[in-house]
C-alpha atoms as a PDB file:
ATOM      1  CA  UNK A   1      -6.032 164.914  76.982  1.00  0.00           C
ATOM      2  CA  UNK A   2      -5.701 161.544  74.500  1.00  0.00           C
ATOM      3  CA  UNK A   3      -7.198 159.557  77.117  1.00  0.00           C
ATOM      4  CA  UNK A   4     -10.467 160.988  77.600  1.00  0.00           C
ATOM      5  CA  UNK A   5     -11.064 160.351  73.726  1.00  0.00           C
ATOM      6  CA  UNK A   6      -9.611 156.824  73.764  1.00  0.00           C
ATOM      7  CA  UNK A   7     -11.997 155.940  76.911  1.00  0.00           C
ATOM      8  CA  UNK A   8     -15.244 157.681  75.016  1.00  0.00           C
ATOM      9  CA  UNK A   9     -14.414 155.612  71.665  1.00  0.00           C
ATOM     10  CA  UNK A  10     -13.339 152.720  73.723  1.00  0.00           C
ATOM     11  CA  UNK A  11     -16.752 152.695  75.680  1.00  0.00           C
ATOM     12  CA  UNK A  12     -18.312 153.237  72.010  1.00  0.00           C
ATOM     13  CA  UNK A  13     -16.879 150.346  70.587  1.00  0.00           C
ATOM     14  CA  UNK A  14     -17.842 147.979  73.039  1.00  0.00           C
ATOM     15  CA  UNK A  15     -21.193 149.245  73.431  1.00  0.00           C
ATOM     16  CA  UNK A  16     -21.062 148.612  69.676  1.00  0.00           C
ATOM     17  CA  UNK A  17     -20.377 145.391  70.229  1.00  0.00           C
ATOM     18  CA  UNK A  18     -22.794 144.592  72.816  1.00  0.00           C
ATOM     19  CA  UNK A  19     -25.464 145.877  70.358  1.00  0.00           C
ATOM     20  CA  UNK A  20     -24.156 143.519  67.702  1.00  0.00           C
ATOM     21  CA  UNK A  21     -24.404 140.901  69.910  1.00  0.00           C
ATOM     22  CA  UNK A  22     -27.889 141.761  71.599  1.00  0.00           C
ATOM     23  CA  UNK A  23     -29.284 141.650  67.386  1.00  0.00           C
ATOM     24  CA  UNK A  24     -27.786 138.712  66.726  1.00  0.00           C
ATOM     25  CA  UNK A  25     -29.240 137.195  69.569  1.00  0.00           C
ATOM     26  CA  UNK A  26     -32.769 138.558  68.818  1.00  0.00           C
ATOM     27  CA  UNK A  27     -32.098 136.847  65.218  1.00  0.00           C
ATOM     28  CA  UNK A  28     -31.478 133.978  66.323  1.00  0.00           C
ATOM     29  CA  UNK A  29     -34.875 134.109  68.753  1.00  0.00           C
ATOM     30  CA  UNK A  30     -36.585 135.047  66.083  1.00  0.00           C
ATOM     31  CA  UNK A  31     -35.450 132.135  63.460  1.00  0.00           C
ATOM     32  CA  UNK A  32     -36.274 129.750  66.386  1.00  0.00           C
ATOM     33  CA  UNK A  33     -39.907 131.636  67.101  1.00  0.00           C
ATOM     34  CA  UNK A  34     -40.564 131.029  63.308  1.00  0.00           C
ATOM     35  CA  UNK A  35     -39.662 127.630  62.938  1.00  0.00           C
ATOM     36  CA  UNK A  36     -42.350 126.773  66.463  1.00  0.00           C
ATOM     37  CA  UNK A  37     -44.696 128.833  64.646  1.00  0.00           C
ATOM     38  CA  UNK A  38     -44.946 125.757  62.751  1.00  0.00           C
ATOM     39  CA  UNK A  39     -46.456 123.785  65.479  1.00  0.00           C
ATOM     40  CA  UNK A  40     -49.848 126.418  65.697  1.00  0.00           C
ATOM     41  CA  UNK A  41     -50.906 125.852  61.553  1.00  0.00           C
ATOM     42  CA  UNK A  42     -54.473 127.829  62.458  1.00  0.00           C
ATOM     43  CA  UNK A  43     -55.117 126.988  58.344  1.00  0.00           C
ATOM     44  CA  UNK A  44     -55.519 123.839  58.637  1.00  0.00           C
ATOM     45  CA  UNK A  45     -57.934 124.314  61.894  1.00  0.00           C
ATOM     46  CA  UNK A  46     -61.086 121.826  61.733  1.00  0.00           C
ATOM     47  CA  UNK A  47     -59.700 119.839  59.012  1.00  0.00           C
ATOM     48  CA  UNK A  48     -58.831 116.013  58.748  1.00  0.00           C
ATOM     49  CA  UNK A  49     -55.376 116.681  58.730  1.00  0.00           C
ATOM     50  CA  UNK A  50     -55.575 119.041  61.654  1.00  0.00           C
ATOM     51  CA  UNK A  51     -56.916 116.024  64.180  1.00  0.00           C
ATOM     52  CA  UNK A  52     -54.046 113.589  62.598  1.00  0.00           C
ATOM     53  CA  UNK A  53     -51.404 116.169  63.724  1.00  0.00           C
ATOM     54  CA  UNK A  54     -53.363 116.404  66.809  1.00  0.00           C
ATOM     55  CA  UNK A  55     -52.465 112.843  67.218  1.00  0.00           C
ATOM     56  CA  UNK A  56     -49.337 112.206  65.372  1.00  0.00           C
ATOM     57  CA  UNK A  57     -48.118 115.228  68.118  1.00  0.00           C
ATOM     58  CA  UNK A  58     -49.329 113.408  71.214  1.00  0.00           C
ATOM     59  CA  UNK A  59     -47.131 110.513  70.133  1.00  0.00           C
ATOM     60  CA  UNK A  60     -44.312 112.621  69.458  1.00  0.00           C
ATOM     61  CA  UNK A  61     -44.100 114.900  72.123  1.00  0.00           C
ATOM     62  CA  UNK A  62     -46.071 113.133  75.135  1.00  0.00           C
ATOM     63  CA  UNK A  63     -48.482 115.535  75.611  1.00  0.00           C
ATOM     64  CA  UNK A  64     -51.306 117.248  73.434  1.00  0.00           C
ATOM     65  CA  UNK A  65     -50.691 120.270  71.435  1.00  0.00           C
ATOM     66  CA  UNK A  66     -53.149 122.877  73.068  1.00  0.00           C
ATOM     67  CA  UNK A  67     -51.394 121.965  76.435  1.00  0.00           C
ATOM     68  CA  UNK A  68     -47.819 121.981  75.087  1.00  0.00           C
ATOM     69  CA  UNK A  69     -48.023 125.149  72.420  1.00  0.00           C
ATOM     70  CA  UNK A  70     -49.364 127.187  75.203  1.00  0.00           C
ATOM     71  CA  UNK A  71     -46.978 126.530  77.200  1.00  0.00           C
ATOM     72  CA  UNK A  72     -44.325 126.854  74.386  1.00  0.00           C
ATOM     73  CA  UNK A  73     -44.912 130.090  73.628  1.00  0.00           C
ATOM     74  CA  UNK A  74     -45.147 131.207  77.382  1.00  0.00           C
ATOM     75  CA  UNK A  75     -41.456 130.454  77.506  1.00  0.00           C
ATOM     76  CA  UNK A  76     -40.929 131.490  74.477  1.00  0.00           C
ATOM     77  CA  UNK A  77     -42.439 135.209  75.595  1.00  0.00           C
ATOM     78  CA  UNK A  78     -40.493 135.220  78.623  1.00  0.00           C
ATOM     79  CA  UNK A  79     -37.227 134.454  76.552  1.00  0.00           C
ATOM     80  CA  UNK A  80     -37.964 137.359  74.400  1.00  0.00           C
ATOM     81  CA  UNK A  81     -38.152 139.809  77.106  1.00  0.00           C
ATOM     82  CA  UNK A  82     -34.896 138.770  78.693  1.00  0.00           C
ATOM     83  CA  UNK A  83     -33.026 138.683  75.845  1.00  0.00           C
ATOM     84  CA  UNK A  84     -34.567 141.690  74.606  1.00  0.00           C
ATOM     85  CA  UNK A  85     -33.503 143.591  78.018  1.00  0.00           C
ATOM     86  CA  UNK A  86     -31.406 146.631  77.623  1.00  0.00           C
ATOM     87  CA  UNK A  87     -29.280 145.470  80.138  1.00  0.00           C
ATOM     88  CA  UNK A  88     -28.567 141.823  79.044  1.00  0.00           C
ATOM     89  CA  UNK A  89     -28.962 139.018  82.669  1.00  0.00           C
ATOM     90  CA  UNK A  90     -27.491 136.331  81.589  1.00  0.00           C
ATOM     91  CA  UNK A  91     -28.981 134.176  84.510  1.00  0.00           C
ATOM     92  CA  UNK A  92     -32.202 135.141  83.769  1.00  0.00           C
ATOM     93  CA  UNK A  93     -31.988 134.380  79.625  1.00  0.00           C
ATOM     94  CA  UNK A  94     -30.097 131.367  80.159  1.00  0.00           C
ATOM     95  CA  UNK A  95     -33.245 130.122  82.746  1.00  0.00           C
ATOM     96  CA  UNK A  96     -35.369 131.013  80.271  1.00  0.00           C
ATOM     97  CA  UNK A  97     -33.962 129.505  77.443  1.00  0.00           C
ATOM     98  CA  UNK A  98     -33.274 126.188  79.937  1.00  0.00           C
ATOM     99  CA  UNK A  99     -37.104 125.697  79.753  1.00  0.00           C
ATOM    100  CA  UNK A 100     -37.732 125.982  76.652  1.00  0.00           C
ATOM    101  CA  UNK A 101     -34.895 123.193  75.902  1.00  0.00           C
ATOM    102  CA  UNK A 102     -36.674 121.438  78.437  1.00  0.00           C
ATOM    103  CA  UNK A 103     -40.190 121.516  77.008  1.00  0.00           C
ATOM    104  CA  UNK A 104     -38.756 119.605  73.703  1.00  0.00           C
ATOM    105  CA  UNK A 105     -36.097 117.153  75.329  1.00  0.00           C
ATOM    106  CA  UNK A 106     -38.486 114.182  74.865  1.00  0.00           C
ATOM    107  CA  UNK A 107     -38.990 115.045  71.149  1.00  0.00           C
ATOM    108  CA  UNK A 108     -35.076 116.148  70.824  1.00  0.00           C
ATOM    109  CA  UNK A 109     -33.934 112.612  71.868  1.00  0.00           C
ATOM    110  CA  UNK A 110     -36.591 110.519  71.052  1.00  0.00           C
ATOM    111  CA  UNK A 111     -35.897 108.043  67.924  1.00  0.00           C
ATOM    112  CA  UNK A 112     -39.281 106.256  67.330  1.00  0.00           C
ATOM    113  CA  UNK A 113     -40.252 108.055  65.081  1.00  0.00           C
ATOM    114  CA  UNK A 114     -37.661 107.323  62.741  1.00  0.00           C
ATOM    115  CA  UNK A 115     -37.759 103.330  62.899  1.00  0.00           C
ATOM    116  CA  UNK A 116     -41.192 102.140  63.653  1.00  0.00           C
ATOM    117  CA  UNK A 117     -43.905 101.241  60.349  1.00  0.00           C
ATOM    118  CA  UNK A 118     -46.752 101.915  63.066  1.00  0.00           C
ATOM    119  CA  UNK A 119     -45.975 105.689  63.127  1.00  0.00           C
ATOM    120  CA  UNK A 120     -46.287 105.938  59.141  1.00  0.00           C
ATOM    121  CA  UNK A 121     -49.604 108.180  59.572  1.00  0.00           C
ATOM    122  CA  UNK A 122     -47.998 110.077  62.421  1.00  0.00           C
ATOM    123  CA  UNK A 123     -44.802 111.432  59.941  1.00  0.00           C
ATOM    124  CA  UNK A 124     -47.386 111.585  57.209  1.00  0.00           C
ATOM    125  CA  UNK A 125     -49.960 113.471  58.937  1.00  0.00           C
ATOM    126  CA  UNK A 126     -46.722 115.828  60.740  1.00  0.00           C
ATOM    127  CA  UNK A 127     -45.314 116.719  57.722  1.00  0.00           C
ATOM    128  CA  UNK A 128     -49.042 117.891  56.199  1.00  0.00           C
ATOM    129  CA  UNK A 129     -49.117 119.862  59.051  1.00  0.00           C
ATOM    130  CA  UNK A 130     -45.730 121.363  59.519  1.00  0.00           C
ATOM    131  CA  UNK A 131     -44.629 121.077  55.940  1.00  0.00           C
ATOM    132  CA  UNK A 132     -41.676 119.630  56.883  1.00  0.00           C
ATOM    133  CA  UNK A 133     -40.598 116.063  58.223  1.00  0.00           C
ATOM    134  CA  UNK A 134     -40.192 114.938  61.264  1.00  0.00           C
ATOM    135  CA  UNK A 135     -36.247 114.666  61.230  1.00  0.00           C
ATOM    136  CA  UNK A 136     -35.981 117.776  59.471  1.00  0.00           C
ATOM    137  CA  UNK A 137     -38.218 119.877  62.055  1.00  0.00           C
ATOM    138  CA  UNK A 138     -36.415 117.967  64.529  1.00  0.00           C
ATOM    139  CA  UNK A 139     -33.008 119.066  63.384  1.00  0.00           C
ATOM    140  CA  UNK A 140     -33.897 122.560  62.669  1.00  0.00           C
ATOM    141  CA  UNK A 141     -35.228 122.991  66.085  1.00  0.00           C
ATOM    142  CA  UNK A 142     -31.981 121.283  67.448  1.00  0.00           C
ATOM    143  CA  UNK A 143     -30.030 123.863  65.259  1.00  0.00           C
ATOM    144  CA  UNK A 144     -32.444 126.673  66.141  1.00  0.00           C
ATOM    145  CA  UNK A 145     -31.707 126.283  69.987  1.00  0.00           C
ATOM    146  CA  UNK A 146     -28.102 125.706  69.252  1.00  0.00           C
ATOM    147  CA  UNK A 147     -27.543 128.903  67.281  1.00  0.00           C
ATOM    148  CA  UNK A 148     -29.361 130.685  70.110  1.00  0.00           C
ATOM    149  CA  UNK A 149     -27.350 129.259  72.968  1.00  0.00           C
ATOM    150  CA  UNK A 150     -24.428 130.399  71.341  1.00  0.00           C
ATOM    151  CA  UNK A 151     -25.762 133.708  70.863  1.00  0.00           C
ATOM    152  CA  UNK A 152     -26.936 133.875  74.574  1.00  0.00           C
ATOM    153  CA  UNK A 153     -23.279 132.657  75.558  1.00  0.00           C
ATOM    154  CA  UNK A 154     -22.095 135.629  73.555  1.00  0.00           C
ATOM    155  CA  UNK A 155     -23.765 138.451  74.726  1.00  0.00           C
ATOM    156  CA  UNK A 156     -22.735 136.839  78.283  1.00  0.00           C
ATOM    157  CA  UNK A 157     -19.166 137.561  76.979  1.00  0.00           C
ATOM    158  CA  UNK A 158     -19.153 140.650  75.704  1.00  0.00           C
ATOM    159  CA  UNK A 159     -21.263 141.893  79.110  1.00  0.00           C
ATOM    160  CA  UNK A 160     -18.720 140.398  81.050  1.00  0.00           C
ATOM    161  CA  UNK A 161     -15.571 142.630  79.276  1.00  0.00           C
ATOM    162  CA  UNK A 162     -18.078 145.351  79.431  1.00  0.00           C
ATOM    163  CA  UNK A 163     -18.462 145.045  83.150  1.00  0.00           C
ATOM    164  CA  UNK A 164     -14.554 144.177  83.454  1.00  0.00           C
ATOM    165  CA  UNK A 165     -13.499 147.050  81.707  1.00  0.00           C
ATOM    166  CA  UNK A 166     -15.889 149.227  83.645  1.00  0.00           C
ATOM    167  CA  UNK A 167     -14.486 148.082  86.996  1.00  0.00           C
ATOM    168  CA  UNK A 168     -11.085 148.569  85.543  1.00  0.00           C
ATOM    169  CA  UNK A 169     -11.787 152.302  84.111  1.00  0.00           C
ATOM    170  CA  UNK A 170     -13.663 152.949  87.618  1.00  0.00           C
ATOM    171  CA  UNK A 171     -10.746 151.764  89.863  1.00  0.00           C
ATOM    172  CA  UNK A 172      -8.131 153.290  87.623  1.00  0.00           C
ATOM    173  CA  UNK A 173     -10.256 156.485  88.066  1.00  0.00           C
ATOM    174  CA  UNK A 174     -10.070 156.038  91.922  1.00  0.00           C
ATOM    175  CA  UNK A 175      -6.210 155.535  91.818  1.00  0.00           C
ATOM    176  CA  UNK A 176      -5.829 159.219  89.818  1.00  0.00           C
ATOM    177  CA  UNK A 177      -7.784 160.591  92.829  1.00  0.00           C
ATOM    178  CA  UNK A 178      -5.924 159.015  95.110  1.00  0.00           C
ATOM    179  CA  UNK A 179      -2.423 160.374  93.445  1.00  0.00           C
ATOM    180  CA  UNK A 180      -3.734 163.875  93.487  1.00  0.00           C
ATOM    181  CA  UNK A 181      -4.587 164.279  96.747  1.00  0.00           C
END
Protein backbone atom coordinates (compact mmCIF):
# COMPACT_ATOMS: atom_id res chain seq x y z
CA UNK A 1 0.00 0.00 0.00
CA UNK A 2 3.17 2.59 0.92
CA UNK A 3 4.23 2.40 -2.53
CA UNK A 4 1.46 3.72 -4.41
CA UNK A 5 1.79 6.98 -2.18
CA UNK A 6 5.59 7.16 -2.45
CA UNK A 7 5.26 6.82 -6.47
CA UNK A 8 2.25 9.67 -6.52
CA UNK A 9 4.50 12.11 -4.25
CA UNK A 10 7.54 10.94 -6.01
CA UNK A 11 5.99 11.81 -9.52
CA UNK A 12 4.83 15.17 -7.64
CA UNK A 13 8.07 16.16 -6.67
CA UNK A 14 9.71 15.86 -9.79
CA UNK A 15 7.05 17.35 -11.71
CA UNK A 16 7.71 20.06 -9.11
CA UNK A 17 10.88 20.28 -10.13
CA UNK A 18 10.47 20.32 -13.74
CA UNK A 19 8.13 23.33 -13.17
CA UNK A 20 10.85 25.08 -11.21
CA UNK A 21 13.04 24.57 -13.80
CA UNK A 22 10.67 25.38 -16.87
CA UNK A 23 10.17 29.22 -14.71
CA UNK A 24 13.48 29.66 -14.26
CA UNK A 25 14.13 29.14 -17.69
CA UNK A 26 11.32 31.50 -18.87
CA UNK A 27 13.18 34.10 -16.40
CA UNK A 28 16.01 33.87 -17.74
CA UNK A 29 14.31 34.35 -21.53
CA UNK A 30 12.73 36.99 -20.34
CA UNK A 31 15.86 39.01 -18.68
CA UNK A 32 17.58 38.31 -22.07
CA UNK A 33 14.23 39.55 -24.20
CA UNK A 34 14.51 42.79 -22.05
CA UNK A 35 17.95 43.56 -22.32
CA UNK A 36 17.45 43.15 -26.79
CA UNK A 37 14.56 45.26 -26.24
CA UNK A 38 17.21 47.72 -26.01
CA UNK A 39 18.24 47.46 -29.54
CA UNK A 40 14.35 48.65 -30.92
CA UNK A 41 14.41 52.38 -28.75
CA UNK A 42 11.01 53.42 -30.95
CA UNK A 43 11.51 56.95 -28.63
CA UNK A 44 14.12 58.03 -30.10
CA UNK A 45 12.57 57.19 -33.78
CA UNK A 46 13.34 60.15 -36.38
CA UNK A 47 15.77 61.77 -34.21
CA UNK A 48 19.57 62.64 -34.71
CA UNK A 49 20.56 60.19 -32.38
CA UNK A 50 18.34 57.54 -33.86
CA UNK A 51 20.38 57.65 -37.48
CA UNK A 52 23.88 57.67 -35.36
CA UNK A 53 22.78 54.35 -33.74
CA UNK A 54 21.64 53.41 -37.09
CA UNK A 55 25.22 53.70 -37.98
CA UNK A 56 27.23 53.16 -34.94
CA UNK A 57 25.07 49.50 -35.22
CA UNK A 58 26.11 48.74 -38.78
CA UNK A 59 29.70 49.00 -37.59
CA UNK A 60 29.11 46.95 -34.70
CA UNK A 61 27.16 44.24 -35.77
CA UNK A 62 27.80 44.01 -39.72
CA UNK A 63 24.56 44.46 -40.77
CA UNK A 64 21.76 47.24 -40.36
CA UNK A 65 19.38 47.24 -37.57
CA UNK A 66 15.92 46.86 -39.41
CA UNK A 67 17.50 43.69 -41.07
CA UNK A 68 19.13 42.30 -37.91
CA UNK A 69 16.24 43.25 -35.09
CA UNK A 70 13.79 41.53 -37.27
CA UNK A 71 15.45 38.83 -37.47
CA UNK A 72 16.40 38.94 -33.71
CA UNK A 73 13.26 38.79 -32.48
CA UNK A 74 12.12 36.00 -34.98
CA UNK A 75 14.47 33.77 -33.06
CA UNK A 76 13.82 35.18 -30.21
CA UNK A 77 9.81 34.17 -30.75
CA UNK A 78 10.66 30.82 -31.75
CA UNK A 79 12.86 30.39 -28.50
CA UNK A 80 9.96 31.40 -26.46
CA UNK A 81 7.66 28.86 -27.75
CA UNK A 82 10.06 26.00 -27.25
CA UNK A 83 11.02 26.78 -24.07
CA UNK A 84 7.65 27.66 -23.15
CA UNK A 85 6.41 24.00 -24.36
CA UNK A 86 4.67 21.92 -21.82
CA UNK A 87 6.65 19.19 -22.72
CA UNK A 88 10.23 20.67 -22.66
CA UNK A 89 12.51 19.33 -26.43
CA UNK A 90 15.58 20.00 -25.61
CA UNK A 91 16.79 19.65 -29.33
CA UNK A 92 14.47 21.93 -30.45
CA UNK A 93 15.28 24.90 -27.56
CA UNK A 94 18.82 24.28 -27.76
CA UNK A 95 18.47 24.94 -31.95
CA UNK A 96 16.73 27.74 -31.17
CA UNK A 97 18.74 29.26 -28.75
CA UNK A 98 21.98 28.18 -31.20
CA UNK A 99 20.67 30.94 -33.56
CA UNK A 100 20.16 33.39 -31.61
CA UNK A 101 23.95 32.98 -30.23
CA UNK A 102 24.67 32.95 -33.71
CA UNK A 103 23.01 36.19 -34.80
CA UNK A 104 25.40 38.16 -32.14
CA UNK A 105 28.78 36.11 -32.49
CA UNK A 106 30.33 38.95 -34.56
CA UNK A 107 29.37 41.55 -31.90
CA UNK A 108 30.18 38.89 -28.92
CA UNK A 109 33.84 38.57 -30.12
CA UNK A 110 34.49 41.54 -31.82
CA UNK A 111 37.04 44.05 -29.93
CA UNK A 112 37.09 47.23 -32.14
CA UNK A 113 35.07 48.83 -30.52
CA UNK A 114 36.93 49.00 -27.48
CA UNK A 115 40.44 50.25 -28.94
CA UNK A 116 39.92 52.34 -31.96
CA UNK A 117 39.51 56.66 -31.51
CA UNK A 118 37.59 56.42 -35.00
CA UNK A 119 34.58 54.65 -33.36
CA UNK A 120 34.26 57.51 -30.58
CA UNK A 121 30.75 58.64 -32.20
CA UNK A 122 29.76 55.02 -32.67
CA UNK A 123 30.04 54.22 -28.49
CA UNK A 124 28.75 57.72 -28.04
CA UNK A 125 25.88 57.59 -30.25
CA UNK A 126 25.25 53.48 -28.83
CA UNK A 127 25.13 54.36 -25.50
CA UNK A 128 22.40 57.45 -26.29
CA UNK A 129 20.58 54.89 -27.77
CA UNK A 130 20.79 51.88 -25.56
CA UNK A 131 21.58 53.73 -22.39
CA UNK A 132 24.21 51.64 -21.73
CA UNK A 133 27.86 51.18 -23.19
CA UNK A 134 29.01 49.18 -25.51
CA UNK A 135 31.06 46.74 -23.17
CA UNK A 136 28.43 46.77 -20.73
CA UNK A 137 25.52 45.75 -23.29
CA UNK A 138 28.01 43.50 -24.60
CA UNK A 139 28.60 41.73 -21.34
CA UNK A 140 25.09 41.66 -20.24
CA UNK A 141 24.07 40.03 -23.39
CA UNK A 142 27.06 37.54 -22.94
CA UNK A 143 25.68 36.95 -19.34
CA UNK A 144 22.06 36.99 -20.55
CA UNK A 145 22.71 33.99 -23.01
CA UNK A 146 24.88 32.35 -20.46
CA UNK A 147 22.31 32.31 -17.66
CA UNK A 148 19.86 30.96 -20.25
CA UNK A 149 22.02 28.15 -21.55
CA UNK A 150 22.36 27.01 -18.22
CA UNK A 151 18.81 27.13 -17.63
CA UNK A 152 18.09 25.27 -20.98
CA UNK A 153 20.83 22.62 -19.85
CA UNK A 154 18.75 22.27 -16.72
CA UNK A 155 15.47 21.63 -17.69
CA UNK A 156 17.34 19.03 -20.15
CA UNK A 157 18.34 17.39 -16.80
CA UNK A 158 15.61 17.26 -14.87
CA UNK A 159 13.50 15.87 -18.23
CA UNK A 160 15.97 13.37 -18.56
CA UNK A 161 15.44 11.83 -14.64
CA UNK A 162 11.88 12.46 -15.41
CA UNK A 163 11.94 10.25 -18.43
CA UNK A 164 14.49 7.79 -16.55
CA UNK A 165 12.44 7.38 -13.72
CA UNK A 166 9.39 6.88 -15.88
CA UNK A 167 11.01 4.04 -17.82
CA UNK A 168 12.15 2.68 -14.53
CA UNK A 169 8.52 2.91 -12.73
CA UNK A 170 7.05 1.49 -16.20
CA UNK A 171 9.42 -1.56 -16.43
CA UNK A 172 9.28 -2.20 -12.72
CA UNK A 173 5.46 -2.17 -13.31
CA UNK A 174 5.90 -4.80 -16.14
CA UNK A 175 8.12 -7.07 -13.87
CA UNK A 176 5.03 -7.13 -11.00
CA UNK A 177 2.89 -8.39 -13.94
CA UNK A 178 5.12 -10.65 -14.96
CA UNK A 179 5.52 -12.21 -11.18
CA UNK A 180 1.81 -12.53 -10.89
CA UNK A 181 1.03 -14.36 -13.64
Amino acid sequence: MTTPILTSTTEQQMQQIQDKAKKSCMVSFRQLHSHLKLLSNNVLKGTRTESGFKRAFATLFGQDIETFTGTMFLYVDQLEKQLDKEEFQEIGSMAAFKVLETQFQMFIKSRMYLDDEFVVMTRNYFLQYTQLAIPEFRDTLIQHMSLLRKSIDERAKHKEEYNSWVNERQMQTTEDKDDFE
